[in-house]
N, C-alpha and C. Protein backbone atom coordinates (compact mmCIF):
# COMPACT_ATOMS: atom_id res chain seq x y z
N UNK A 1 -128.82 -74.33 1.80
CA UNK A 1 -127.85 -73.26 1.74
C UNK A 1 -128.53 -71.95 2.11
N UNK A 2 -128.03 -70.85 3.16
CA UNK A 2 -128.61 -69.85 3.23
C UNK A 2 -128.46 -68.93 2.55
N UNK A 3 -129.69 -68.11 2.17
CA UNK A 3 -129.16 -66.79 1.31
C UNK A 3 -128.11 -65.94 2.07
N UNK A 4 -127.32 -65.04 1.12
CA UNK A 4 -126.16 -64.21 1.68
C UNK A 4 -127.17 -63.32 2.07
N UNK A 5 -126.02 -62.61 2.62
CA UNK A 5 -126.43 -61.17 3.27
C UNK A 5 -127.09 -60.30 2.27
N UNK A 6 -126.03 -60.13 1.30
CA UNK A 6 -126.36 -59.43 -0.06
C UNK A 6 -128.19 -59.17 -0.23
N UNK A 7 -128.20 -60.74 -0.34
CA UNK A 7 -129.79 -61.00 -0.89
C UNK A 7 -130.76 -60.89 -0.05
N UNK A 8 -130.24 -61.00 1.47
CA UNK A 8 -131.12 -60.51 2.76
C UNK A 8 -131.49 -59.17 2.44
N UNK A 9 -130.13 -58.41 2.55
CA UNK A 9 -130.46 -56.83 2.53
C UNK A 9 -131.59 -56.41 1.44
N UNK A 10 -130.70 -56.84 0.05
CA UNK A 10 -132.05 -56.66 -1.27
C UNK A 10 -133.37 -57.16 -0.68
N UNK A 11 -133.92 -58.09 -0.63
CA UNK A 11 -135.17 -58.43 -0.29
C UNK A 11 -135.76 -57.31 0.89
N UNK A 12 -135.16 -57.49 2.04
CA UNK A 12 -135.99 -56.37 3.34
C UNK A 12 -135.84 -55.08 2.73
N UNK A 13 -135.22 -54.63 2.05
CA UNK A 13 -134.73 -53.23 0.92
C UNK A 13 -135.96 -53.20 0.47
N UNK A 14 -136.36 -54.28 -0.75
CA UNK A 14 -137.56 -54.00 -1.19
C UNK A 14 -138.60 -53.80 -0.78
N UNK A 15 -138.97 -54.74 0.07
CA UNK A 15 -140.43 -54.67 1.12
C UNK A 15 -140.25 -53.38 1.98
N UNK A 16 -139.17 -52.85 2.67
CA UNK A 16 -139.35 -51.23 3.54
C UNK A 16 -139.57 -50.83 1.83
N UNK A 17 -139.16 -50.45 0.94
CA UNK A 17 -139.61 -49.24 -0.19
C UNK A 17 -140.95 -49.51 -0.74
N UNK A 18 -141.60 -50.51 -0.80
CA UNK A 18 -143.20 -51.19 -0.66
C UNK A 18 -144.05 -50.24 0.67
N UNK A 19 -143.21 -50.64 2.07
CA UNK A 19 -144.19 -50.08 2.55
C UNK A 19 -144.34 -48.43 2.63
N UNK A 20 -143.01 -48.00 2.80
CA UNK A 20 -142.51 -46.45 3.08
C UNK A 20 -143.74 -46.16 1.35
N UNK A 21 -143.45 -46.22 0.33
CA UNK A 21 -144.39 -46.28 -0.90
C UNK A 21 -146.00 -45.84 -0.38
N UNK A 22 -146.08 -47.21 0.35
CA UNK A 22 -147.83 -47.24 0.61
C UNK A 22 -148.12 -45.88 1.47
N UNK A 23 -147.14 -45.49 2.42
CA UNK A 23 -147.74 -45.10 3.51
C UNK A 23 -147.41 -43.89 2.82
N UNK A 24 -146.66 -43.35 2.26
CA UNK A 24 -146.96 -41.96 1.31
C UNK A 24 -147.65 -41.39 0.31
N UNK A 25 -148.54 -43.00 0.22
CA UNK A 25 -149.05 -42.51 -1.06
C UNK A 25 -150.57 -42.16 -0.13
N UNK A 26 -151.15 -42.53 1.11
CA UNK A 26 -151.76 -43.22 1.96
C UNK A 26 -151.96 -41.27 2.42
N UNK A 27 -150.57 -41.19 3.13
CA UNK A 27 -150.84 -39.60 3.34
C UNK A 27 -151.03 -38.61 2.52
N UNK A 28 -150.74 -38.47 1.34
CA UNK A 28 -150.81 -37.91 0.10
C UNK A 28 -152.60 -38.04 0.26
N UNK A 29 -153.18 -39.00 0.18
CA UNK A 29 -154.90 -38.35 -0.07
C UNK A 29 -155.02 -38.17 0.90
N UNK A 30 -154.59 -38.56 1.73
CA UNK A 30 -155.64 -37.94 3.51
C UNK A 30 -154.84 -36.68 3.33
N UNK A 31 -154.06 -36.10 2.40
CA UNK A 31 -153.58 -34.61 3.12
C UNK A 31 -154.43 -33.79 1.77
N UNK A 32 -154.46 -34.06 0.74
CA UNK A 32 -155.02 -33.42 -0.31
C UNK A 32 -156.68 -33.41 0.02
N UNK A 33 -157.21 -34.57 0.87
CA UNK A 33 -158.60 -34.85 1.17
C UNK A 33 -158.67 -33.73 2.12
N UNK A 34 -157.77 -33.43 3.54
CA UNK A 34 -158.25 -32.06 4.38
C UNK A 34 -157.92 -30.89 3.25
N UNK A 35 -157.13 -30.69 2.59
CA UNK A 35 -156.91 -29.60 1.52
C UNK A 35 -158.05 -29.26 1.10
N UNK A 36 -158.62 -30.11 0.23
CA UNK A 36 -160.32 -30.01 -0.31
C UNK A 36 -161.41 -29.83 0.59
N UNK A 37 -161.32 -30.85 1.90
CA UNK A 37 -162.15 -30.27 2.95
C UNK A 37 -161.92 -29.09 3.23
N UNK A 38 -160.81 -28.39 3.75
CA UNK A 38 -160.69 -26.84 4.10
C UNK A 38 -161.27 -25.68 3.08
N UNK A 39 -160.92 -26.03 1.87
CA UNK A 39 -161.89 -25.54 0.84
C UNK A 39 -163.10 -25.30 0.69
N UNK A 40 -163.70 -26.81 0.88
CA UNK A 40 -165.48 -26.72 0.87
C UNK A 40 -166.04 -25.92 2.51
N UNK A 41 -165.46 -25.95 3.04
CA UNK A 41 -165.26 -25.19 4.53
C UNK A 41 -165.23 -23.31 3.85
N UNK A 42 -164.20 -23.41 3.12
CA UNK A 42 -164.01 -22.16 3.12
C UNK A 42 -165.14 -21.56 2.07
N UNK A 43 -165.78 -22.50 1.15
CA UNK A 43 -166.54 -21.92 0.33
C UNK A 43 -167.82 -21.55 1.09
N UNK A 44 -168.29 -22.75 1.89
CA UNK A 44 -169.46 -22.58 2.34
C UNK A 44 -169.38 -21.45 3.73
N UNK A 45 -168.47 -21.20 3.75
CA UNK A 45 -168.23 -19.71 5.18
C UNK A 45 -168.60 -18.48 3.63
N UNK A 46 -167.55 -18.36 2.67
CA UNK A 46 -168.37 -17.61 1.49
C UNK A 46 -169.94 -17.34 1.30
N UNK A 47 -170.65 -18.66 1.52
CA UNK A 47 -171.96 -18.12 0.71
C UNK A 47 -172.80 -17.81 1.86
N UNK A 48 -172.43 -18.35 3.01
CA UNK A 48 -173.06 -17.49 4.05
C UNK A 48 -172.99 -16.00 4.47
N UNK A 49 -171.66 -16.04 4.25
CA UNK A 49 -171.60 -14.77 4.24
C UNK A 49 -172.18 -13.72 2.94
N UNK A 50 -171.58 -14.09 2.04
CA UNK A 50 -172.35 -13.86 0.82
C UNK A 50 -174.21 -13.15 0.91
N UNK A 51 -174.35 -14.64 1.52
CA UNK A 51 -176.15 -14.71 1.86
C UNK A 51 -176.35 -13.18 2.60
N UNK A 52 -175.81 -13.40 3.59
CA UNK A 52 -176.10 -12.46 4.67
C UNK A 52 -176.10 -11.15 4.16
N UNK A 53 -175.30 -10.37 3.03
CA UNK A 53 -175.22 -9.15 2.82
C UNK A 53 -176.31 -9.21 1.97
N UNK A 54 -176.03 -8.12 0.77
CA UNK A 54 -176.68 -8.38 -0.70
C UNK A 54 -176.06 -9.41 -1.48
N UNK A 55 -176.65 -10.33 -1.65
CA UNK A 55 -176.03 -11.92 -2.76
C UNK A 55 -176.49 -11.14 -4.23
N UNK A 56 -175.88 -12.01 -4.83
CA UNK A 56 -175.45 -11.60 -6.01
C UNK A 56 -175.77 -13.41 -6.58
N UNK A 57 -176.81 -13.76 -6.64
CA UNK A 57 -177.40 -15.37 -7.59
C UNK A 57 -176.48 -15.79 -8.27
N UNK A 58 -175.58 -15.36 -9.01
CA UNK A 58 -175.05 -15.94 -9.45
C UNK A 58 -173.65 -16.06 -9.25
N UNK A 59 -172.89 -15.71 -8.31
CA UNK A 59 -172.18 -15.83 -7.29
C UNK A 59 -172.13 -16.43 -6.12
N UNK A 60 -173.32 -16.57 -6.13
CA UNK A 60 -173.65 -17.31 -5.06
C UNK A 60 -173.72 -18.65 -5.55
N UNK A 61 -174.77 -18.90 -6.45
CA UNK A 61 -174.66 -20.16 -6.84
C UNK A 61 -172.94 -20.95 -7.51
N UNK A 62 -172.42 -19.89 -8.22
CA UNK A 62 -171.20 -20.43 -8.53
C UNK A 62 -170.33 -20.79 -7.34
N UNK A 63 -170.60 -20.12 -6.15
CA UNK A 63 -169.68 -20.33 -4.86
C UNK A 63 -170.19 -22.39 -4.25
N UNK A 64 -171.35 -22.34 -4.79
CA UNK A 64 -171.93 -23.56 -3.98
C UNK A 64 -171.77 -24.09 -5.04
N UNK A 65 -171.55 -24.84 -5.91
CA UNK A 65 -171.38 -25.15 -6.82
C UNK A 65 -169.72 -25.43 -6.59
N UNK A 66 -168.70 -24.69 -6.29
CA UNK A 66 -167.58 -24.65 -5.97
C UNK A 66 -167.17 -25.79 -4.43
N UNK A 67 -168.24 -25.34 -3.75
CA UNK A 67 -167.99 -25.80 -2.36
C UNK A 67 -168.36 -27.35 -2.46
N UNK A 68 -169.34 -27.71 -3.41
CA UNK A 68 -170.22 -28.79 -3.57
C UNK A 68 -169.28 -29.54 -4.44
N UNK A 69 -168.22 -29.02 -5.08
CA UNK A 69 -167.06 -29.90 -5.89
C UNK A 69 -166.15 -30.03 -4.80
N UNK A 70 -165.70 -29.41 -4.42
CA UNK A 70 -164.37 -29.32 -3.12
C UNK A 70 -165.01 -30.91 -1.95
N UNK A 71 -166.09 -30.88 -1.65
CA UNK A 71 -166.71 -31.85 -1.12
C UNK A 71 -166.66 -33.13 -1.15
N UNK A 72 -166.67 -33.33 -2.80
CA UNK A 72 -166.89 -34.34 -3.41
C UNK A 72 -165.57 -34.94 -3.18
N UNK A 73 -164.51 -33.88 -3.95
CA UNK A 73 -163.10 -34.33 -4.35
C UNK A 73 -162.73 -34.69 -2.27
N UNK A 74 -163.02 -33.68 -1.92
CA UNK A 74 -162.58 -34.39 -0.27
C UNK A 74 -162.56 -35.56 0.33
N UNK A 75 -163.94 -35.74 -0.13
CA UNK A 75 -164.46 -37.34 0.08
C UNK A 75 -163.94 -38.27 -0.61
N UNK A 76 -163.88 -38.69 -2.13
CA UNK A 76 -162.83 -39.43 -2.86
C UNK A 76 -161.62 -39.28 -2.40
N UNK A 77 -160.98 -38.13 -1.88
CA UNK A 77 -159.60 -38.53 -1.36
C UNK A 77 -159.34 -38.97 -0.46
N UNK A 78 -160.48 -38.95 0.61
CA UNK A 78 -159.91 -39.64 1.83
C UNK A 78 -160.41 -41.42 1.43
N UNK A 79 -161.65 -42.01 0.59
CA UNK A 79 -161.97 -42.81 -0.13
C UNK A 79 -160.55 -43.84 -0.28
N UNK A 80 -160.40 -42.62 -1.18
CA UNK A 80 -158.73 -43.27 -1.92
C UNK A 80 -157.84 -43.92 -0.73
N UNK A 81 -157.54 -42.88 -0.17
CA UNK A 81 -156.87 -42.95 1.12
C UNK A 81 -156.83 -44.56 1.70
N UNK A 82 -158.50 -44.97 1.92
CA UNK A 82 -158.40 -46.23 2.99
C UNK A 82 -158.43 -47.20 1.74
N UNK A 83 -158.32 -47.25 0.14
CA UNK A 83 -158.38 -48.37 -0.21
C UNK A 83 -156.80 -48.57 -0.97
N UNK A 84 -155.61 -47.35 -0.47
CA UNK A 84 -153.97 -48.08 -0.78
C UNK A 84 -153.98 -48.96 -0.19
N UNK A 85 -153.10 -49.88 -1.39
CA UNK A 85 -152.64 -51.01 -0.95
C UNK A 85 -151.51 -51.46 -1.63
C-alpha cells in the first residue's frame, strides 16, 4: 500500500526543516567566527597603533589580551562551523 500524500508531504517537510536547521546553524558560526575575526583584526590594528605612539603597558597589554581572546573565539567558531551536523 502506498503512503498518502499527507505522509509524503510530512516526511520531505521534516527532512527540508533538518536541513534548512543545519545550514543556519552552519552560517550562524561562520558569521559570528568573521565577527570575532574582524575583532581580533581590529584589536591588533589597536596595539600597533597603540605601540607606535606613547603605549601605555597596560593598555596595551589589555588590548592583546583582548585580540588574543577574539582569536580564539574566531577559531572555535568557524571549528564549530565544519563539525554541524
Amino acid at each position: 500500500m502506498p503512503p498518502s500524500l499527507t505522509q509524503a508531504l510530512w516526511r520531505s517537510s521534516l527532512v527540508t526543516l533538518r536541513v534548512v536547521w543545519r545550514v543556519t546553524r552552519q552560517l550562524f558560526h561562520e558569521f559570528t567566527g568573521a565577527l570575532f575575526g574582524v575583532f581580533a583584526l581590529y584589536g591588533a590594528f589597536v596595539v600597533w597603533k597603540e605601540w607606535k605612539h606613547r603605549p601605555a603597558v597596560w593598555i596595551t597589554g589589555f588590548v592583546v589580551i583582548y585580540a588574543l581572546m577574539m582569536a580564539v573565539f574566531a577559531f572555535t567558531a568557524f571549528r564549530r562551523a565544519r563539525r554541524v551536523r
